[in-house]
C-alpha atoms as a PDB file:
ATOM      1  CA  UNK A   1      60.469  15.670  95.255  1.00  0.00           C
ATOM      2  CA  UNK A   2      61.732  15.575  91.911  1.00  0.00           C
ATOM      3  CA  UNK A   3      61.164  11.902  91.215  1.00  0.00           C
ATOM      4  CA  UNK A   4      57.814  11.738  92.300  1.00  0.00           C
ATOM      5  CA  UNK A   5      56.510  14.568  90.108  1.00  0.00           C
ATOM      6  CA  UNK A   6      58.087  12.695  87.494  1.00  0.00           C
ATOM      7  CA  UNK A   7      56.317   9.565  88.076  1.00  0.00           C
ATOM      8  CA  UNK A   8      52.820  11.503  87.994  1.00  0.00           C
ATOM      9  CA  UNK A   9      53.297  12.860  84.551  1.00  0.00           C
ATOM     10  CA  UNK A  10      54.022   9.611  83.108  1.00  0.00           C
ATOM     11  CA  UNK A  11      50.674   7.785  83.338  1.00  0.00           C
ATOM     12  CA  UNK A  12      49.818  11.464  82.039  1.00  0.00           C
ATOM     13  CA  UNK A  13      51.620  11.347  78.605  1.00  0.00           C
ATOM     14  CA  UNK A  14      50.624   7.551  78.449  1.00  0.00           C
ATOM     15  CA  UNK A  15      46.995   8.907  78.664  1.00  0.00           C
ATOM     16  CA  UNK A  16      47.171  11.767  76.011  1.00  0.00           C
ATOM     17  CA  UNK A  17      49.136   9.202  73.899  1.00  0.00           C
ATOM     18  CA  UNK A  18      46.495   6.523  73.763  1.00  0.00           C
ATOM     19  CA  UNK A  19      43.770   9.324  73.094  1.00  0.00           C
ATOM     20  CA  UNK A  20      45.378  10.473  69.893  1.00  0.00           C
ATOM     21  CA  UNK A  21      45.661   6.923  68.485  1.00  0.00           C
ATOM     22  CA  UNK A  22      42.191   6.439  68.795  1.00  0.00           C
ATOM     23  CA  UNK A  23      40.904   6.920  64.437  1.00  0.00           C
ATOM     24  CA  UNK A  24      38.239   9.018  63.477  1.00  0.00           C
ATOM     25  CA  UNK A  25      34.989   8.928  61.796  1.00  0.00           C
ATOM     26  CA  UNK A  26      34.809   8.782  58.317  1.00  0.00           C
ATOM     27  CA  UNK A  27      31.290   9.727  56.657  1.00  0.00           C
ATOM     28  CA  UNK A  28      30.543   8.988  53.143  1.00  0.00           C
ATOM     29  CA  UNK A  29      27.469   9.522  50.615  1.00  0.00           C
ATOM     30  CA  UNK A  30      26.484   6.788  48.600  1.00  0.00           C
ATOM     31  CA  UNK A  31      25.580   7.737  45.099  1.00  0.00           C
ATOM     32  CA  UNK A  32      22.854   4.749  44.503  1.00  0.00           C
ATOM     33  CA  UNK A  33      20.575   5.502  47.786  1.00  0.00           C
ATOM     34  CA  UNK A  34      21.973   8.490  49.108  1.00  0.00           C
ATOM     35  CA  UNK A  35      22.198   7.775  52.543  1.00  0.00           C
ATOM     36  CA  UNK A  36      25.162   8.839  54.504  1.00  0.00           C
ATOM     37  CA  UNK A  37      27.761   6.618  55.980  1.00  0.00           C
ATOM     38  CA  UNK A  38      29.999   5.732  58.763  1.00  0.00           C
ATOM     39  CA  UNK A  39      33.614   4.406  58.704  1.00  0.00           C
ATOM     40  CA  UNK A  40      35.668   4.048  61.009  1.00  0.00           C
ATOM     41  CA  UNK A  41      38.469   4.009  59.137  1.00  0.00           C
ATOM     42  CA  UNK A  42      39.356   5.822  55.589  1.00  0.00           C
ATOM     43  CA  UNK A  43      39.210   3.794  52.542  1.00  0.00           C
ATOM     44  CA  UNK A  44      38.897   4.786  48.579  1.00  0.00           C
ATOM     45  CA  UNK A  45      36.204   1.992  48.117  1.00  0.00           C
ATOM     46  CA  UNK A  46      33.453   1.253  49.530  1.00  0.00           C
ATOM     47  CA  UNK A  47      30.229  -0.920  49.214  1.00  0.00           C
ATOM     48  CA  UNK A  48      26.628   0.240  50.837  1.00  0.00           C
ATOM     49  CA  UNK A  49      25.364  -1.856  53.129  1.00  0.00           C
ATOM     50  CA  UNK A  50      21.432  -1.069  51.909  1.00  0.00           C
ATOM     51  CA  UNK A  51      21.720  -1.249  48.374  1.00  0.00           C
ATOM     52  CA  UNK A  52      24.818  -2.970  47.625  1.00  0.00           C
ATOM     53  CA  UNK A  53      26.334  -0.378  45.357  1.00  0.00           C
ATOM     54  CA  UNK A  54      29.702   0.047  45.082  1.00  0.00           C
ATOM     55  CA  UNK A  55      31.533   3.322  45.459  1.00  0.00           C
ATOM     56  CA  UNK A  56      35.349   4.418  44.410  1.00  0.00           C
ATOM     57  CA  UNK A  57      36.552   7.865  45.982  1.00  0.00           C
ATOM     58  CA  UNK A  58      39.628   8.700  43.592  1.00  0.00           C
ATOM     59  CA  UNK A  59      38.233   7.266  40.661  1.00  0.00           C
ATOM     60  CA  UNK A  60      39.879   8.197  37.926  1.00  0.00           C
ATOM     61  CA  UNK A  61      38.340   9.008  34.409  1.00  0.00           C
ATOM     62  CA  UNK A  62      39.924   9.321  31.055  1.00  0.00           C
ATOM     63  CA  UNK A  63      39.907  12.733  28.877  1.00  0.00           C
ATOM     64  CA  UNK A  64      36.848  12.311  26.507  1.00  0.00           C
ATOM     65  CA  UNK A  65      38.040  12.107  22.869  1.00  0.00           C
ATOM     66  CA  UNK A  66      38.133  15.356  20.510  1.00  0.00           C
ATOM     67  CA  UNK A  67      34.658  15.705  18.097  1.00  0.00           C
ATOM     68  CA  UNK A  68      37.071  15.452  15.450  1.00  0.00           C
ATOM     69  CA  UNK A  69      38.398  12.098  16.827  1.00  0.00           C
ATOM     70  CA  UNK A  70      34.854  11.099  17.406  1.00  0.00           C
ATOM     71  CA  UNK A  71      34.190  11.630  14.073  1.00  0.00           C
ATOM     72  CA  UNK A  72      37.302   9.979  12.508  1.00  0.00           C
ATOM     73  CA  UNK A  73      36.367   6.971  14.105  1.00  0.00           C
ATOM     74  CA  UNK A  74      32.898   6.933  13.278  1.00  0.00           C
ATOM     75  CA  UNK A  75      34.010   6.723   9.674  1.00  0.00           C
ATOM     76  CA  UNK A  76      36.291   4.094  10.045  1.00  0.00           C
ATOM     77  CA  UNK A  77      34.208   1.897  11.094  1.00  0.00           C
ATOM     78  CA  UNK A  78      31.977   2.139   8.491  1.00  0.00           C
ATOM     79  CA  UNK A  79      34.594   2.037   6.068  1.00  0.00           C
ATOM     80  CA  UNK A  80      35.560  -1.498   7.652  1.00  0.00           C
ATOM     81  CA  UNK A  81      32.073  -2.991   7.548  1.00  0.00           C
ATOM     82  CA  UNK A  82      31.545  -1.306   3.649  1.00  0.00           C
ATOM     83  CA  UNK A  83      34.411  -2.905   2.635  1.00  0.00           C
ATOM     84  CA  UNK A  84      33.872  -6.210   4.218  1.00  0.00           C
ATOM     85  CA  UNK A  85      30.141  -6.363   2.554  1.00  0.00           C
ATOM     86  CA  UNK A  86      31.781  -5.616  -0.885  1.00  0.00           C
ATOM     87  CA  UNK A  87      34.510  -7.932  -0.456  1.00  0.00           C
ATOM     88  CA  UNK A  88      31.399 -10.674   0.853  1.00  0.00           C
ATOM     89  CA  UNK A  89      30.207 -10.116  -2.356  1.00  0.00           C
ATOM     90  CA  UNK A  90      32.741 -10.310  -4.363  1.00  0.00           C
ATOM     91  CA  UNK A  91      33.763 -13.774  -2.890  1.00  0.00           C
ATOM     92  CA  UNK A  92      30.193 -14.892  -3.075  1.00  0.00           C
ATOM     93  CA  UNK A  93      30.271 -13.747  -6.973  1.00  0.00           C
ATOM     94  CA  UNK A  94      33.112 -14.989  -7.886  1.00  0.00           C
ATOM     95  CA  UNK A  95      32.756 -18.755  -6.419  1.00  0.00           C
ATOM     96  CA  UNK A  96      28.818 -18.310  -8.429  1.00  0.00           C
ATOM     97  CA  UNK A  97      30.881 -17.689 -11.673  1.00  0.00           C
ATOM     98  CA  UNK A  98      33.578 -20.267 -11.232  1.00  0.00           C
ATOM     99  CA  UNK A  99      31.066 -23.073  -9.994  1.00  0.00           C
ATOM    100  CA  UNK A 100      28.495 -22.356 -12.526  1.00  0.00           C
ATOM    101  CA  UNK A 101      29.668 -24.237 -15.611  1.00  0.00           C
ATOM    102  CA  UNK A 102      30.708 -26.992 -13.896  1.00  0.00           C
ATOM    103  CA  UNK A 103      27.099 -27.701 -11.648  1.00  0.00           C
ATOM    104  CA  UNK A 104      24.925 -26.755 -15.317  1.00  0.00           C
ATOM    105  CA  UNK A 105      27.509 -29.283 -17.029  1.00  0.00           C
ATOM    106  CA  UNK A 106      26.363 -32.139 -14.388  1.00  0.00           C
ATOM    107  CA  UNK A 107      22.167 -31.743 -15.583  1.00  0.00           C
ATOM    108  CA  UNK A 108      20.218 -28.685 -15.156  1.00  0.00           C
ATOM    109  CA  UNK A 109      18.878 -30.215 -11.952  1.00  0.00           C
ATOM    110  CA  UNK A 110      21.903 -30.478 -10.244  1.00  0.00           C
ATOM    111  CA  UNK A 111      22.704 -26.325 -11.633  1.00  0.00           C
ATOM    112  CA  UNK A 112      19.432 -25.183  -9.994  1.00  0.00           C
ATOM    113  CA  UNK A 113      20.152 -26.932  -7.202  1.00  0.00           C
ATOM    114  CA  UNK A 114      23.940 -25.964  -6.460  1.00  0.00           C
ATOM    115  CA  UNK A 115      22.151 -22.030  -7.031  1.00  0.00           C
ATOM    116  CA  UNK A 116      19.616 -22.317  -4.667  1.00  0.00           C
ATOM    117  CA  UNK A 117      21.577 -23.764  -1.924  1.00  0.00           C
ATOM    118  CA  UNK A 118      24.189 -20.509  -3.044  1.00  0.00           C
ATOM    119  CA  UNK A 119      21.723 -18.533  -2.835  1.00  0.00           C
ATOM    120  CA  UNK A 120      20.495 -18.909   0.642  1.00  0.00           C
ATOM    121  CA  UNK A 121      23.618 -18.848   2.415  1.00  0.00           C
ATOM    122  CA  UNK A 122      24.551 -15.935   0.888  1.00  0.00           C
ATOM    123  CA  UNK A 123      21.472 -14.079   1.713  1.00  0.00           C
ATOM    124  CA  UNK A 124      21.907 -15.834   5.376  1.00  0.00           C
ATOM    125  CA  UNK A 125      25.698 -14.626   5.763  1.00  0.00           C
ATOM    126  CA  UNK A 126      24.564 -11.217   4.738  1.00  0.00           C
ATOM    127  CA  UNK A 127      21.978 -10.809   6.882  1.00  0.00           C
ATOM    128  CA  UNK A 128      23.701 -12.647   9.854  1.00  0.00           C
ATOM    129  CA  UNK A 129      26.608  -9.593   9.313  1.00  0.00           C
ATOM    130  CA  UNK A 130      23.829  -7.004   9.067  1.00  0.00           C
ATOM    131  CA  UNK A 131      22.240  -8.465  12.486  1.00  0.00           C
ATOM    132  CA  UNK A 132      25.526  -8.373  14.301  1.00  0.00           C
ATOM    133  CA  UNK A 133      27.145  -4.921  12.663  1.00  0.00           C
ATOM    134  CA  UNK A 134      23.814  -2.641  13.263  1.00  0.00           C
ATOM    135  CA  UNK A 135      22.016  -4.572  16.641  1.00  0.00           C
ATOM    136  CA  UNK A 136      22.453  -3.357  19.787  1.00  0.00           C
ATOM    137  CA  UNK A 137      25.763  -4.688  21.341  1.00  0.00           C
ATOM    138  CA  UNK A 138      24.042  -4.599  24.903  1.00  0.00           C
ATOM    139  CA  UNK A 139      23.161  -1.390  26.882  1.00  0.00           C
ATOM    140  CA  UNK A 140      22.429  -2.168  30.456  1.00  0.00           C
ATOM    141  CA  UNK A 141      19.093  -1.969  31.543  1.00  0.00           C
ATOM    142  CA  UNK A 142      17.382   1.678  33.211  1.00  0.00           C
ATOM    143  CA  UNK A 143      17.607   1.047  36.912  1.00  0.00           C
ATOM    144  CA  UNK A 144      15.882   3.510  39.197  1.00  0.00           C
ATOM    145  CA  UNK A 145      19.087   5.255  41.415  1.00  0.00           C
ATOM    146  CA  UNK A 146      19.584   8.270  43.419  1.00  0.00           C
ATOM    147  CA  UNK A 147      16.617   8.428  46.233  1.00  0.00           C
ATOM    148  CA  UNK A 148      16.444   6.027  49.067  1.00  0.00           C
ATOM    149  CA  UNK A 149      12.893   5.713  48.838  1.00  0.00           C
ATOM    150  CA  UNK A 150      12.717   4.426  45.642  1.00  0.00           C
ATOM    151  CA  UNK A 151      16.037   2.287  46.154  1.00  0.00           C
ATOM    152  CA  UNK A 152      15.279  -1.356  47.534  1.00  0.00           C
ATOM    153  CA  UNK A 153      17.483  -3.500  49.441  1.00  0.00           C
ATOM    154  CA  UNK A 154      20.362  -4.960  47.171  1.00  0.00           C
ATOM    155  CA  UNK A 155      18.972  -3.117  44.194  1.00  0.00           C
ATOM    156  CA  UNK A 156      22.455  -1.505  43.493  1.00  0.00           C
ATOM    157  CA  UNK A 157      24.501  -4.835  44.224  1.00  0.00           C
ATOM    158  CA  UNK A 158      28.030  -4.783  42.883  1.00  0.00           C
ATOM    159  CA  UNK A 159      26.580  -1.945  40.618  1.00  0.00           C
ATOM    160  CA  UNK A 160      29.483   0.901  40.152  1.00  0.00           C
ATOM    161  CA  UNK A 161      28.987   4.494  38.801  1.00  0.00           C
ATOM    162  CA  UNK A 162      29.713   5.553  35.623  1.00  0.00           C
ATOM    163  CA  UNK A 163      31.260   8.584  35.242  1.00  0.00           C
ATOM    164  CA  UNK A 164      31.043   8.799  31.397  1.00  0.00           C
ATOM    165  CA  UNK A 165      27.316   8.042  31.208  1.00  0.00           C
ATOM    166  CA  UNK A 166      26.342   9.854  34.412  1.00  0.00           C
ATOM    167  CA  UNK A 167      24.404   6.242  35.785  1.00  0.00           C
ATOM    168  CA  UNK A 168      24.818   2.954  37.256  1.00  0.00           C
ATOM    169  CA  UNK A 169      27.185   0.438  35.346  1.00  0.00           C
ATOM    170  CA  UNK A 170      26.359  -3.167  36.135  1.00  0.00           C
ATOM    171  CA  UNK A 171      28.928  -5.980  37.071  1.00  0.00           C
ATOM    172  CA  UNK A 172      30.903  -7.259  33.980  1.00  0.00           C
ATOM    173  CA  UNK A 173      30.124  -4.159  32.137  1.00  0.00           C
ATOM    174  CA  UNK A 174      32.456  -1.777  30.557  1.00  0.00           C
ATOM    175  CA  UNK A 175      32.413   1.453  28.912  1.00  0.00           C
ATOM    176  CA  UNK A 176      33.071   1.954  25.429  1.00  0.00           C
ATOM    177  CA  UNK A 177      34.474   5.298  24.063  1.00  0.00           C
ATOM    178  CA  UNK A 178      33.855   3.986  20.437  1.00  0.00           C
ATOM    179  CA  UNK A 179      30.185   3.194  21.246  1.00  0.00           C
ATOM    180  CA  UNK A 180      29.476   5.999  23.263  1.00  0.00           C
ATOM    181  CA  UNK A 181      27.573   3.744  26.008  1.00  0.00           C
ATOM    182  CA  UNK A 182      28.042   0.835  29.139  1.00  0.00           C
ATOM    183  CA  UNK A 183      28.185  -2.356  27.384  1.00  0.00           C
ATOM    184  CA  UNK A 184      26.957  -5.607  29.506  1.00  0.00           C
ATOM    185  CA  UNK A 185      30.112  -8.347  29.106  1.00  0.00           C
ATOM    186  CA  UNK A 186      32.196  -6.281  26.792  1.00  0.00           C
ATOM    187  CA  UNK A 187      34.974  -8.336  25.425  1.00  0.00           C
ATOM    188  CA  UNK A 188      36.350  -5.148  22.948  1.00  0.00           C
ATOM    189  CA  UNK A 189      35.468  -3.134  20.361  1.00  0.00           C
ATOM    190  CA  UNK A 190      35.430  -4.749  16.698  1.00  0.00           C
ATOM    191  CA  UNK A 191      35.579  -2.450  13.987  1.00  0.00           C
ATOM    192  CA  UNK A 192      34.378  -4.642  11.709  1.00  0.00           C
ATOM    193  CA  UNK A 193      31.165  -5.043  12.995  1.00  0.00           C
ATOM    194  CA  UNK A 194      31.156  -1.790  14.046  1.00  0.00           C
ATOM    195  CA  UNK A 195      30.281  -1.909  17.935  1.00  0.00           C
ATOM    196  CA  UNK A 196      31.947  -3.633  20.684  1.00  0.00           C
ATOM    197  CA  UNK A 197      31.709  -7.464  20.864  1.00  0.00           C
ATOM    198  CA  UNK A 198      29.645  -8.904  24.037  1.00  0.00           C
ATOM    199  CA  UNK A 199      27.498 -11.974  25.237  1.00  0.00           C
ATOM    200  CA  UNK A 200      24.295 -10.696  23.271  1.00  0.00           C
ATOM    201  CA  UNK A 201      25.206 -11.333  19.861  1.00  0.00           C
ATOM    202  CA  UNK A 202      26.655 -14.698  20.113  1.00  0.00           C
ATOM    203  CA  UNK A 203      23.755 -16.101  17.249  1.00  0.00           C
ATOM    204  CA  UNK A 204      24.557 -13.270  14.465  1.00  0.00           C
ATOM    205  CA  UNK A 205      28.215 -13.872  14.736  1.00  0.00           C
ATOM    206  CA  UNK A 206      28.387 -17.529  15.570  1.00  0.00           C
ATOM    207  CA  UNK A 207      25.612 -18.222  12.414  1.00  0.00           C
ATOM    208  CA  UNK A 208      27.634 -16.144  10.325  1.00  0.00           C
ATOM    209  CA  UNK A 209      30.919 -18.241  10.542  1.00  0.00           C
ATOM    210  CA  UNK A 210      28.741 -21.474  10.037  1.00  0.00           C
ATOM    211  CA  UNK A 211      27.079 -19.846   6.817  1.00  0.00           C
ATOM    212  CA  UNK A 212      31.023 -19.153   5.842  1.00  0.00           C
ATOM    213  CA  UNK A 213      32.455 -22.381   6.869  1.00  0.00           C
ATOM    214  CA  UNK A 214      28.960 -24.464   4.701  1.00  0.00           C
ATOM    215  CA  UNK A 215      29.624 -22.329   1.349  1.00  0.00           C
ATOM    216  CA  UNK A 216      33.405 -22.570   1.583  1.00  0.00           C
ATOM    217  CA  UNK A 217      32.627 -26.261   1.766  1.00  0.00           C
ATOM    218  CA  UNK A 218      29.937 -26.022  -1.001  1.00  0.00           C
ATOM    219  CA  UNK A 219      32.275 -24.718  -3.192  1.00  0.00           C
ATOM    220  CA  UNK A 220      35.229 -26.795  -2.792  1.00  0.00           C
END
């Protein structure tokens, strides 16, 4: 009798076995609609399937910087782009003095021209720096967030959350500790224009090297 009793607990065990394997639910709240949902398996990211937005579990952030830090950098930068305006100058200056008796020893004509010319692309480089050091280096647009009512379909898509700002960061944006703020297609921070380098200031920067490149050729 001991053999059959042994051969009815076995489909038993097999039973309880395949019971335990089977996964359970995981439930989720998405931060761009708020709706709740389902996995059936546990993963660290996920993507909503209503508004697209994309959500990491064990994100991790990085201590903010000291006020004191803050602060330090604050005035570096602005000790970079003072010095590089003075030192604009000073090139701009100098070539003006060493060119000068040579173009008024030509005909006055030729002088007044030569000085002109000088003259505007130095007041273009200037202002070309200006545009590029003190515009906005690209802060992603207010998006509404939060409510599924007021959250469309694929409003949120590929959006992520940023913890530093406290609201949505779009694709191929990063944050910037220097800047305080998200920056759309951040390539890094340049201190010497004083805010992060991205796609939206590609005619103050680009104009300024031409302006450079046609007075270094003016002069020579």
């Amino acid at each position: 009798m001991a053999e059959p009793e042994r051969e009815q607990q076995r489909p038993l065990l097999e039973v309880e076995q395949s019971v335990t394997s089977i996964p359970e639910d995981h439930e989720a709240t998405c931060w761009g609609c708020g709706l709740r949902l389902v996995f059936a398996s546990y993963s660290p990211i996920y993507k909503c399937g209503w508004c697209g937005a994309i959500t990491q579990i064990n994100q991790t952030t990085r201590k903010p910087d000291s006020i004191w830090f803050s602060h330090w950098r604050r005035l570096r930068d602005r000790f970079f782009v003072t010095v590089l305006i003075l030192f604009m100058l000073f090139v701009i200056c100098g070539g003006v003095w060493a060119v000068y008796p040579i173009v008024f020893s030509i005909s006055n004509f030729c002088g007044i021209f030569h000085c002109m010319v000088t003259a505007v692309l130095a007041v273009f480089t200037i202002t070309s720096y200006c545009l590029a050091s003190f515009k906005s280096a690209g802060a992603p647009i207010s998006i509404r967030w939060g409510s599924y009512p007021m959250v469309g379909k694929s409003d949120l898509d590929n959006y992520t959350f940023c913890a530093y700002c406290n609201k949505p960061k779009p694709p191929r944006a990063h944050h910037c500790r220097s800047c305080k703020m998200c920056v759309v297609d951040m390539d890094h921070h340049c201190p010497f224009y004083l805010k992060s380098a991205s796609s939206s200031l590609p005619f103050s920067t680009e104009s300024k090297i031409e302006a450079s490149r046609c007075r270094s050729g003016h002069y020579d």
